[in-house]
N, C-alpha and C. Protein backbone atom coordinates (compact mmCIF):
# COMPACT_ATOMS: atom_id res chain seq x y z
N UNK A 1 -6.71 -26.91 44.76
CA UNK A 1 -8.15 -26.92 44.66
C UNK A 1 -8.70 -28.25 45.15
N UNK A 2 -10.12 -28.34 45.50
CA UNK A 2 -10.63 -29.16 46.45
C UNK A 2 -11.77 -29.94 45.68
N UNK A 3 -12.26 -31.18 45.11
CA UNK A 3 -12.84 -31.64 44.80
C UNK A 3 -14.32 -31.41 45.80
N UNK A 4 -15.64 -31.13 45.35
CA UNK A 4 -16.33 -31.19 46.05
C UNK A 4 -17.29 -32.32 45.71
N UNK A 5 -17.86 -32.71 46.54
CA UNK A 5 -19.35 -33.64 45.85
C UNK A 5 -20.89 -33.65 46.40
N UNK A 6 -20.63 -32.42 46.77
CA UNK A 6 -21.95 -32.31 47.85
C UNK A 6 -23.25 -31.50 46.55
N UNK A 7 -22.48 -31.37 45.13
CA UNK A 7 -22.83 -30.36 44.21
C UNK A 7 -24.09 -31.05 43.42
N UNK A 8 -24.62 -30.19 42.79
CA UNK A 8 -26.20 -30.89 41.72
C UNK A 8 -25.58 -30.75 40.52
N UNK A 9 -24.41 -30.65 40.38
CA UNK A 9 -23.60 -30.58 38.80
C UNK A 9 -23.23 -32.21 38.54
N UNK A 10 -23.80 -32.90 37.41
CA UNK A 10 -23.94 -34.14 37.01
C UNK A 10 -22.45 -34.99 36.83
N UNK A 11 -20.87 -34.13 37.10
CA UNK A 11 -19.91 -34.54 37.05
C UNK A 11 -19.62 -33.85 38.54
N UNK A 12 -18.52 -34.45 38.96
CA UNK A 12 -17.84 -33.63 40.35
C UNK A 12 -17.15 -32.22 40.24
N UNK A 13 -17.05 -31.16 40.60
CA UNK A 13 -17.10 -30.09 40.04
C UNK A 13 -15.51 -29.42 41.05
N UNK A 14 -15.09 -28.63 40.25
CA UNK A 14 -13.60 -28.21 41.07
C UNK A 14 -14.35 -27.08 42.02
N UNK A 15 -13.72 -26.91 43.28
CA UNK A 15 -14.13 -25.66 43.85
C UNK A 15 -13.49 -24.34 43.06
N UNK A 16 -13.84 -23.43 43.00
CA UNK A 16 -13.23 -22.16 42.41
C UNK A 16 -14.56 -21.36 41.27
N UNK A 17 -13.86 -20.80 40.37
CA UNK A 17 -14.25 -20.66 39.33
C UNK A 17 -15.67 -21.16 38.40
N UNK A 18 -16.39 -21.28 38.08
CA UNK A 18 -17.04 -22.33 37.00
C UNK A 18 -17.45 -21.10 36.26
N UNK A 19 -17.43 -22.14 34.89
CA UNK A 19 -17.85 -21.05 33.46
C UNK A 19 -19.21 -21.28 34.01
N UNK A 20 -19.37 -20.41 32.64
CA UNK A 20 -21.06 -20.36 32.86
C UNK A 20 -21.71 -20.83 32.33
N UNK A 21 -21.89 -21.63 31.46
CA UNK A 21 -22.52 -23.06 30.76
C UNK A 21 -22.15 -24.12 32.27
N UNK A 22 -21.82 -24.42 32.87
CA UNK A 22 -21.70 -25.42 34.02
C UNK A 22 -22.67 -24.86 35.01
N UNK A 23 -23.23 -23.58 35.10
CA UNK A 23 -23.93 -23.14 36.16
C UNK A 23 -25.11 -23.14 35.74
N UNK A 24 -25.91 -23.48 34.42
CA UNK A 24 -27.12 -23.20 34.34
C UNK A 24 -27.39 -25.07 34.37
N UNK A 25 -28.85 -25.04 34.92
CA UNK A 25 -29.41 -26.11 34.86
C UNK A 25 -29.26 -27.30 33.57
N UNK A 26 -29.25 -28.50 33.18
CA UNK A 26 -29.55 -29.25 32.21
C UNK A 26 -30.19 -29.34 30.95
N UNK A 27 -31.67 -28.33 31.64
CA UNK A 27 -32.83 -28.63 31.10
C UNK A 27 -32.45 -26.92 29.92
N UNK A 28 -32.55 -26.08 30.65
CA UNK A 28 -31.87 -24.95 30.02
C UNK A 28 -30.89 -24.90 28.56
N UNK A 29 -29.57 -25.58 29.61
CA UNK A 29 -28.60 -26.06 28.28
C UNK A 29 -28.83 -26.68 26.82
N UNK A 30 -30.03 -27.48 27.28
CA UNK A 30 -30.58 -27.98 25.94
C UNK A 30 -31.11 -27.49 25.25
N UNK A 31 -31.87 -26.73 25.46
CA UNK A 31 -32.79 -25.30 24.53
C UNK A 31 -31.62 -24.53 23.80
N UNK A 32 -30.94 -23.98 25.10
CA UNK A 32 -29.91 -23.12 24.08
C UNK A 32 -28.97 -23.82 23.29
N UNK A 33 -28.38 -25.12 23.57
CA UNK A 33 -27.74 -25.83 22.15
C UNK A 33 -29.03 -26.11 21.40
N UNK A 34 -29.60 -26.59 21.54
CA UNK A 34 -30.48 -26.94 20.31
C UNK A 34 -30.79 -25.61 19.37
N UNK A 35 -31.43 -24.47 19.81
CA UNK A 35 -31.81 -23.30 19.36
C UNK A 35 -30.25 -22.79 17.98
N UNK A 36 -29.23 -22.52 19.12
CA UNK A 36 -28.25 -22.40 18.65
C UNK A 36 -28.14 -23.49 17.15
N UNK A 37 -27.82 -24.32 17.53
CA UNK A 37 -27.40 -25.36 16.60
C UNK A 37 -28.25 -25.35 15.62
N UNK A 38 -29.66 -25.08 15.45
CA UNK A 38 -30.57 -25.02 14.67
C UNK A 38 -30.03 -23.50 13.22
N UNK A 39 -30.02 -23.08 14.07
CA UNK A 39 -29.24 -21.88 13.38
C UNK A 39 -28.00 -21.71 12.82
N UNK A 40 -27.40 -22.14 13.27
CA UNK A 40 -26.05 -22.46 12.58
C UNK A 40 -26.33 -23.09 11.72
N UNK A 41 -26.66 -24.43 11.64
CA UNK A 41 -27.13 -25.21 10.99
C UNK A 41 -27.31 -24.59 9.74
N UNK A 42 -28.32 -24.02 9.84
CA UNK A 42 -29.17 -23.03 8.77
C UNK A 42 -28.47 -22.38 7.58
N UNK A 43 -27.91 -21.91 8.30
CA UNK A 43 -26.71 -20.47 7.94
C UNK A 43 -25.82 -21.26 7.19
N UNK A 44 -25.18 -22.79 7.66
CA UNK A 44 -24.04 -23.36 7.14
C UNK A 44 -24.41 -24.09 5.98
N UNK A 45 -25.45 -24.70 5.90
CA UNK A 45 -26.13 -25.17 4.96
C UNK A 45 -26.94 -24.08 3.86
N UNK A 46 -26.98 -22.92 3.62
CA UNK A 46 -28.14 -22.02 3.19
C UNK A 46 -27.72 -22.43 1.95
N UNK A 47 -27.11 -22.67 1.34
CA UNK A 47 -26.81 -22.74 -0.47
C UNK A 47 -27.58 -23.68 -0.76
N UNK A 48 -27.36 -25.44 -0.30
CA UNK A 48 -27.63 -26.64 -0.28
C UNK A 48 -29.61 -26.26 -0.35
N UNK A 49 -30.10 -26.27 0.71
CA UNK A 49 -31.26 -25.58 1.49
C UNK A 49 -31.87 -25.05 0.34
N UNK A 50 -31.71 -23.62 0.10
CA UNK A 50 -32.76 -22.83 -0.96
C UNK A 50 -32.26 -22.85 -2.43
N UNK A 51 -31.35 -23.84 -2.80
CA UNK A 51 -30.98 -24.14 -3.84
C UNK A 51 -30.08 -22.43 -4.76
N UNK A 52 -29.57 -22.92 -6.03
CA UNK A 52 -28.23 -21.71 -6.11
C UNK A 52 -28.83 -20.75 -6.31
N UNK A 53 -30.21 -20.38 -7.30
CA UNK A 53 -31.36 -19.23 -7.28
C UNK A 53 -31.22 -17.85 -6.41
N UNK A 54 -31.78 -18.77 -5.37
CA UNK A 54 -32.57 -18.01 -4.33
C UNK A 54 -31.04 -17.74 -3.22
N UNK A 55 -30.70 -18.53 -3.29
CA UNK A 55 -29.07 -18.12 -2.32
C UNK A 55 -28.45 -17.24 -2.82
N UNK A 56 -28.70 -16.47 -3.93
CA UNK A 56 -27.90 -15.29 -4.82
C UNK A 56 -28.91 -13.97 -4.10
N UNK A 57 -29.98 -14.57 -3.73
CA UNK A 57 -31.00 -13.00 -3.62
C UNK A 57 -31.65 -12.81 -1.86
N UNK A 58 -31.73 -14.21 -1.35
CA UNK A 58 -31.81 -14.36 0.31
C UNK A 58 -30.92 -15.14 1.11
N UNK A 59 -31.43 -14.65 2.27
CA UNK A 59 -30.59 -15.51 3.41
C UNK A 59 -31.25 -15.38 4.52
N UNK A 60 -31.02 -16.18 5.34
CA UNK A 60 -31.73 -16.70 6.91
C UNK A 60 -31.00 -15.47 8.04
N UNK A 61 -32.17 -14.36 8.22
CA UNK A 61 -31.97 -13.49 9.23
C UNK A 61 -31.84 -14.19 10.61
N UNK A 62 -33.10 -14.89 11.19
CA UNK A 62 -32.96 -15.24 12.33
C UNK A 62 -33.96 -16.48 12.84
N UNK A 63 -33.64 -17.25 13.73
CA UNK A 63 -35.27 -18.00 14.19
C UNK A 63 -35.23 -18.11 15.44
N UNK A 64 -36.79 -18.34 15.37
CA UNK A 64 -37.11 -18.27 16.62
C UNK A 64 -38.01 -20.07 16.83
N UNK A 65 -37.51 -20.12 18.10
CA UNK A 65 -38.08 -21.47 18.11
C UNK A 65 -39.66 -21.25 18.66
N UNK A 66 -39.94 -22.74 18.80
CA UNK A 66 -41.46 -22.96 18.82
C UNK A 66 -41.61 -22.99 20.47
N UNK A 67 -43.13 -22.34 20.56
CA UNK A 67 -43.48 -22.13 22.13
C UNK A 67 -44.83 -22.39 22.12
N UNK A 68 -45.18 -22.22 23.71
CA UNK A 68 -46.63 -22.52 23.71
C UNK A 68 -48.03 -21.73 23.30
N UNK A 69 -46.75 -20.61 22.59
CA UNK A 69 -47.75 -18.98 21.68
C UNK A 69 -47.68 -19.25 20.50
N UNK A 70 -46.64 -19.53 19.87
CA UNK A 70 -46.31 -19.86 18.49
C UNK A 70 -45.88 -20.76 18.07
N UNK A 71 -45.37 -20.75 16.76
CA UNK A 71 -44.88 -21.78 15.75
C UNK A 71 -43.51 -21.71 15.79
N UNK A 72 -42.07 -22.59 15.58
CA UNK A 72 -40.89 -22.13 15.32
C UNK A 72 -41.08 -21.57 13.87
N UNK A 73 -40.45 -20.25 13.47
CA UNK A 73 -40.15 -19.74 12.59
C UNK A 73 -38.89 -19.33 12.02
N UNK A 74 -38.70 -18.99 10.89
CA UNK A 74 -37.34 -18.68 10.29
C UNK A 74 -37.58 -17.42 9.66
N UNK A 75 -36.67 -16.59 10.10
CA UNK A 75 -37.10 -14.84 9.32
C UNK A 75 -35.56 -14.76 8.15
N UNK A 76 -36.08 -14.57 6.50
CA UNK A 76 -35.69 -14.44 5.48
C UNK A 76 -35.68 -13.30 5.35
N UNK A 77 -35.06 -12.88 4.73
CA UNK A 77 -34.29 -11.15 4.40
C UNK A 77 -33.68 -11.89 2.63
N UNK A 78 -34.91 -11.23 1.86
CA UNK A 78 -35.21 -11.09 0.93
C UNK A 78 -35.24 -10.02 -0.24
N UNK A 79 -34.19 -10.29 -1.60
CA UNK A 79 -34.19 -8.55 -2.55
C UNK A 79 -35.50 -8.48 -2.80
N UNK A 80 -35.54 -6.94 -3.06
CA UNK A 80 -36.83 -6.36 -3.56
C UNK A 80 -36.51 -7.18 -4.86
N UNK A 81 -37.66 -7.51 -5.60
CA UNK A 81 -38.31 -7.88 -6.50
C UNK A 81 -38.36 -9.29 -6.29
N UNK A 82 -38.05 -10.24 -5.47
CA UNK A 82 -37.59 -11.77 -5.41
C UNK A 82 -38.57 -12.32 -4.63
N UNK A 83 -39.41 -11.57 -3.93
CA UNK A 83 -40.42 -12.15 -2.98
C UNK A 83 -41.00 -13.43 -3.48
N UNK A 84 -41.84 -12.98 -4.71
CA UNK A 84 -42.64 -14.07 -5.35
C UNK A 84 -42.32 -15.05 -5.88
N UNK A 85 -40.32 -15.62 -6.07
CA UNK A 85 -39.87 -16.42 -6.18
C UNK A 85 -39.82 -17.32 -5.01
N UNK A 86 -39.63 -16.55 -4.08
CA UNK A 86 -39.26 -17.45 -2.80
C UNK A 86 -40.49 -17.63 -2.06
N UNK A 87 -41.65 -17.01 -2.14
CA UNK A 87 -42.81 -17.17 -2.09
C UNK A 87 -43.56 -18.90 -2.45
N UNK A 88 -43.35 -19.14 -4.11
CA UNK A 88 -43.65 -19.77 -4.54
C UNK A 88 -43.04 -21.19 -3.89
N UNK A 89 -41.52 -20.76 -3.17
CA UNK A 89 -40.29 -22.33 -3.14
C UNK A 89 -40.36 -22.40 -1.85
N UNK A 90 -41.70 -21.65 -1.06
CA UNK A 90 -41.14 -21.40 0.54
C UNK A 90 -41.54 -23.18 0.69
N UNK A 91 -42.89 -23.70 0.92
CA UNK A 91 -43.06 -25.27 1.21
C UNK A 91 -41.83 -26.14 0.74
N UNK A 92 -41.74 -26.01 0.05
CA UNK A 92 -40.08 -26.61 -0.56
C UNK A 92 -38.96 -27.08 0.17
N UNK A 93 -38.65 -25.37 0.68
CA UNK A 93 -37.43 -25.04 1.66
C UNK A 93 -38.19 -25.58 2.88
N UNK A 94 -39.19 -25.55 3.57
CA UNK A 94 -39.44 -25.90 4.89
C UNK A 94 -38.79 -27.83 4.79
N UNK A 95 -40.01 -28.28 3.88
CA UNK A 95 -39.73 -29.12 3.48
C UNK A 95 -37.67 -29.80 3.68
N UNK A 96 -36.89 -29.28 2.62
CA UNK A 96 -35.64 -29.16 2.72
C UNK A 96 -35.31 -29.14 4.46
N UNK A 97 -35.86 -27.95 4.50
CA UNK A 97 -34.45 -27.71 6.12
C UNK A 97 -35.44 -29.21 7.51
N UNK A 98 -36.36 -29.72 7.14
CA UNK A 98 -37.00 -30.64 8.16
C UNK A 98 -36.40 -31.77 7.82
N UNK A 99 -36.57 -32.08 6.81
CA UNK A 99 -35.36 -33.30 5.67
C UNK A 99 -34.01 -33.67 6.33
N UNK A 100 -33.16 -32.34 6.43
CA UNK A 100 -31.96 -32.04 7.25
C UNK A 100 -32.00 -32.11 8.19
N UNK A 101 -32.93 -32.14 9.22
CA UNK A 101 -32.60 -32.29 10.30
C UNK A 101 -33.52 -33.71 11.07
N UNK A 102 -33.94 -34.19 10.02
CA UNK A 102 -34.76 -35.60 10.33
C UNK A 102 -36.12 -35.11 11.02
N UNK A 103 -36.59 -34.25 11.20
CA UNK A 103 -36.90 -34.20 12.38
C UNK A 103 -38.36 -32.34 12.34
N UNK A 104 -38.98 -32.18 12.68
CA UNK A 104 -39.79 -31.21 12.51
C UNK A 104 -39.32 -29.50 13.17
N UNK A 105 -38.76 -28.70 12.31
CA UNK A 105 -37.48 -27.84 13.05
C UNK A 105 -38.51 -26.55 12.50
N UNK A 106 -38.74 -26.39 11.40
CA UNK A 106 -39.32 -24.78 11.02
C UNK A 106 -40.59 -25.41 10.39
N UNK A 107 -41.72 -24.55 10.63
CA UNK A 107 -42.82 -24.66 10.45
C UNK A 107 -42.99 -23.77 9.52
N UNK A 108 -42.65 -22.72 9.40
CA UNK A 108 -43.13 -21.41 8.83
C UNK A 108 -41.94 -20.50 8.62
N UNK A 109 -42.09 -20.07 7.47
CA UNK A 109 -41.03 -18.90 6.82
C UNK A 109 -41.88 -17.82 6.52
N UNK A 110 -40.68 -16.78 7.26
CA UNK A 110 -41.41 -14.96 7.13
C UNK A 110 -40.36 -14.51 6.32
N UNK A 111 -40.90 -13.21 5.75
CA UNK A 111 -39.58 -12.88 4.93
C UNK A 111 -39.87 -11.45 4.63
N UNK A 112 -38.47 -10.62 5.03
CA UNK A 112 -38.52 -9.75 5.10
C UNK A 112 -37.75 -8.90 3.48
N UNK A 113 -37.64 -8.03 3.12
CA UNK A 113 -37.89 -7.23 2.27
C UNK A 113 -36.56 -6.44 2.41
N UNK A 114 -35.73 -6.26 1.50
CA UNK A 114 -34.22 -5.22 2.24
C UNK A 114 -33.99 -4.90 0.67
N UNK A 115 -33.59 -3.66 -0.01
CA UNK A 115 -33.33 -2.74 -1.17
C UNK A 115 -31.97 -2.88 -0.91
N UNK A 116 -31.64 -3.61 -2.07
CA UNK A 116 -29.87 -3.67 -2.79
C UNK A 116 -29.41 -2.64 -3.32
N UNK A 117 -28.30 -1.80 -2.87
CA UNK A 117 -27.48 -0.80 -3.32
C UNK A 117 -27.50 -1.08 -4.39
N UNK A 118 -27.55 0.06 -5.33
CA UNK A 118 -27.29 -0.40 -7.13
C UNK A 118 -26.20 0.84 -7.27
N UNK A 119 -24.84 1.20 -6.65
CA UNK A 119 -23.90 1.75 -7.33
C UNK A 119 -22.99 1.06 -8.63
N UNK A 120 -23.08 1.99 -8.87
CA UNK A 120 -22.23 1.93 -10.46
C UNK A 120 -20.93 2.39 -10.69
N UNK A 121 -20.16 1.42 -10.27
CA UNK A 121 -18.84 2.40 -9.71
C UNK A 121 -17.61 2.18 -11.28
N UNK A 122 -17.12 2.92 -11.80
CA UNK A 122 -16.65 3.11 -12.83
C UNK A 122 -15.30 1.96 -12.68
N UNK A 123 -14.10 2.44 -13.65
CA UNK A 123 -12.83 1.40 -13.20
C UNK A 123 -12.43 1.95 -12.23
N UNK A 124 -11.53 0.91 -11.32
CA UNK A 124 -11.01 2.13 -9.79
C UNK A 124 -9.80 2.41 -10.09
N UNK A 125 -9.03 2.45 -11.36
CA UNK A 125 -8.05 3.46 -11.84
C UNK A 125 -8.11 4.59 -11.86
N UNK A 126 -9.14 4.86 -12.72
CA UNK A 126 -10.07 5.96 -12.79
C UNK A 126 -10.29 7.04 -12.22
N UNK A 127 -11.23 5.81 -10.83
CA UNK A 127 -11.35 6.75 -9.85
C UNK A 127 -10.52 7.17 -8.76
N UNK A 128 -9.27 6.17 -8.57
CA UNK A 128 -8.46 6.58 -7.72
C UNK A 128 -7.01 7.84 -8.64
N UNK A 129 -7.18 8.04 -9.63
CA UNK A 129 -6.96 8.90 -10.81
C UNK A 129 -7.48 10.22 -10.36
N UNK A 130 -8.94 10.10 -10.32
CA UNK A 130 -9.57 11.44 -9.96
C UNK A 130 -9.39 12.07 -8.81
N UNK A 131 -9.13 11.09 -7.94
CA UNK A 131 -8.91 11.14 -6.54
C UNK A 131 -7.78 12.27 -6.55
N UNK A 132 -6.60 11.43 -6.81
CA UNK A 132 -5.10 12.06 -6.62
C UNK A 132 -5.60 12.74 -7.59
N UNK A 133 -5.81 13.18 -8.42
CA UNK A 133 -5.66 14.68 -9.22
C UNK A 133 -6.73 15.88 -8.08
N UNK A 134 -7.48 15.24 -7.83
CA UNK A 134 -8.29 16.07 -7.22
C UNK A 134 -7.34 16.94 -6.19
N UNK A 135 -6.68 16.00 -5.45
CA UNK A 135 -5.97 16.14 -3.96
C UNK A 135 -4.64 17.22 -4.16
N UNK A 136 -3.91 16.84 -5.72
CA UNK A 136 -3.32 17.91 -6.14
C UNK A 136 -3.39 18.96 -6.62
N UNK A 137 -4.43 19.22 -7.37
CA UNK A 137 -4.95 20.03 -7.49
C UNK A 137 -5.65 21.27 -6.76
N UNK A 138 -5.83 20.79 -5.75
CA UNK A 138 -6.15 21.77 -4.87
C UNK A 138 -5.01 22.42 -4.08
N UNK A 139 -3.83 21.48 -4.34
CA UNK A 139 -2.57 22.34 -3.47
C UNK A 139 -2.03 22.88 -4.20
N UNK A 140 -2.32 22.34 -6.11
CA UNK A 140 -2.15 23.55 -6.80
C UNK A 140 -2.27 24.88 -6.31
N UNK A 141 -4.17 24.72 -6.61
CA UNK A 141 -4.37 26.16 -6.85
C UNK A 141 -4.00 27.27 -5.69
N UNK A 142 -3.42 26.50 -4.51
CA UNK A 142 -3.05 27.69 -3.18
C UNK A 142 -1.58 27.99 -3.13
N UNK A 143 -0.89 27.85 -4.50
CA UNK A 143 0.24 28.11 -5.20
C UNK A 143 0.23 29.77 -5.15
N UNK A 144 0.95 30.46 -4.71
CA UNK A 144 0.60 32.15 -4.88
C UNK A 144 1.22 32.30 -6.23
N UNK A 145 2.34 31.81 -6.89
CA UNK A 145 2.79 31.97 -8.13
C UNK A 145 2.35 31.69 -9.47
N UNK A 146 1.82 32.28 -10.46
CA UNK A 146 0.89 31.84 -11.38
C UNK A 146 2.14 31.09 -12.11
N UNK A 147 3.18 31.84 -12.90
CA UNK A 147 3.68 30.81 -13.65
C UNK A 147 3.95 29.00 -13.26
N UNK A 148 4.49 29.19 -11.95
CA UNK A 148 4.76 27.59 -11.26
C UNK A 148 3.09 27.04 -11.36
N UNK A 149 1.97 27.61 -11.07
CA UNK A 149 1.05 27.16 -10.91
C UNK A 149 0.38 26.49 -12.75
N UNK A 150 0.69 27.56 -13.76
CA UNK A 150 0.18 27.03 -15.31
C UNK A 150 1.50 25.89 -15.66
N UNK A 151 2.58 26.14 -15.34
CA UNK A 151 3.60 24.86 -15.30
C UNK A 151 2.94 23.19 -14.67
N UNK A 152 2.68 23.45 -14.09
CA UNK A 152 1.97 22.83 -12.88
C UNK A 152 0.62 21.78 -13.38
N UNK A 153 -0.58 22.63 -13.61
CA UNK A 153 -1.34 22.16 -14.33
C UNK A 153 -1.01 21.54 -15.30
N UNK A 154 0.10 22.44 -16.85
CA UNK A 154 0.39 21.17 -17.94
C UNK A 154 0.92 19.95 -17.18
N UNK A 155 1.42 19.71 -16.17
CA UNK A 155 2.17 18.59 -15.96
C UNK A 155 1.31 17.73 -15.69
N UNK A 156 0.04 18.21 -15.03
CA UNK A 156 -0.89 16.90 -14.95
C UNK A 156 -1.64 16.77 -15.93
N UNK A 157 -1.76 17.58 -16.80
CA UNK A 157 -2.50 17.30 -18.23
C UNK A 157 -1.52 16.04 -18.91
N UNK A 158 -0.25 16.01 -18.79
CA UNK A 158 0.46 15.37 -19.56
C UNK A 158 0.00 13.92 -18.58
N UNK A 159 0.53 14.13 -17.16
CA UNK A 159 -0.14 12.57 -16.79
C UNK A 159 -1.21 11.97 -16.94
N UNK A 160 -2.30 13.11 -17.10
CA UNK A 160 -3.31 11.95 -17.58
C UNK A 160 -3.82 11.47 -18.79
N UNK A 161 -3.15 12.27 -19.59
CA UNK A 161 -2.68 11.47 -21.09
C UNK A 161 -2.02 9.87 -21.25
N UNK A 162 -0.81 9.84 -19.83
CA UNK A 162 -0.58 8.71 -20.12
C UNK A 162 -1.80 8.03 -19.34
């Protein structure tokens, strides 16, 4: 391979190949690490950030940075009933995540609304109990022989005694 230098790439660049972070402009690259990094950021820090509360009931969906239409924002995905907690701590948290980053990063928090599964799932002995009886039971009953088949049944009556 051939060193070139005739290139607008800020190091001397191999002929062949180039990833694709080496092909976009400077000015570019910086938006998307910064954007990026802002977010991560976010995400890696979220406990620290909205304190142990609110880190049990939200978390940082997504952001969007600041333009010449809008504000940078941060979109929260929030349990039903918790709004008005995090409502109350949102200046707080802006506060917090600008703190962290020295520097003026989220202006504004949106927050979205998402319904927590409330299953009630019994012991999974139990249910993996019901399971396999279920599964035998049905190859029971396509037993053509009744006596093997009432034999059959006591035997799982007796197992699930123990």
């Amino acid at each position: 391979m051939q060193y070139k230098n005739n290139t607008k790439q800020r190091l001397g660049a191999i002929q062949g190949l180039r990833s694709f972070k080496d092909t976009l402009p400077k000015n570019i690259k910086k938006v998307i690490n910064n954007r990026g990094q802002i977010y991560s950021e976010i995400l890696n820090n979220w406990k620290f950030i909205a304190g142990e509360i609110l880190f049990k009931v939200c978390y940082p969906k997504s952001f969007k940075n600041s333009n010449k239409f809008g504000v940078s924002t941060l979109l929260v995905k929030v349990k039903r009933g918790h709004e008005i907690d995090l409502e109350y701590s949102k200046k707080e948290i802006v506060d917090r995540i600008n703190n962290f980053f020295g520097r003026i990063v989220v202006e504004k928090i949106r927050f979205n609304t998402f319904e927590e599964d409330q299953k009630i799932y019994k012991d999974v002995k139990s249910i993996n109990a019901n399971i396999a009886n279920n599964k035998y039971i049905n190859k029971i009953e396509n037993v053509k022989n009744d006596k093997i088949k009432k034999s059959l049944l006591e035997l799982t009556k007796v197992f699930k005694e123990k």
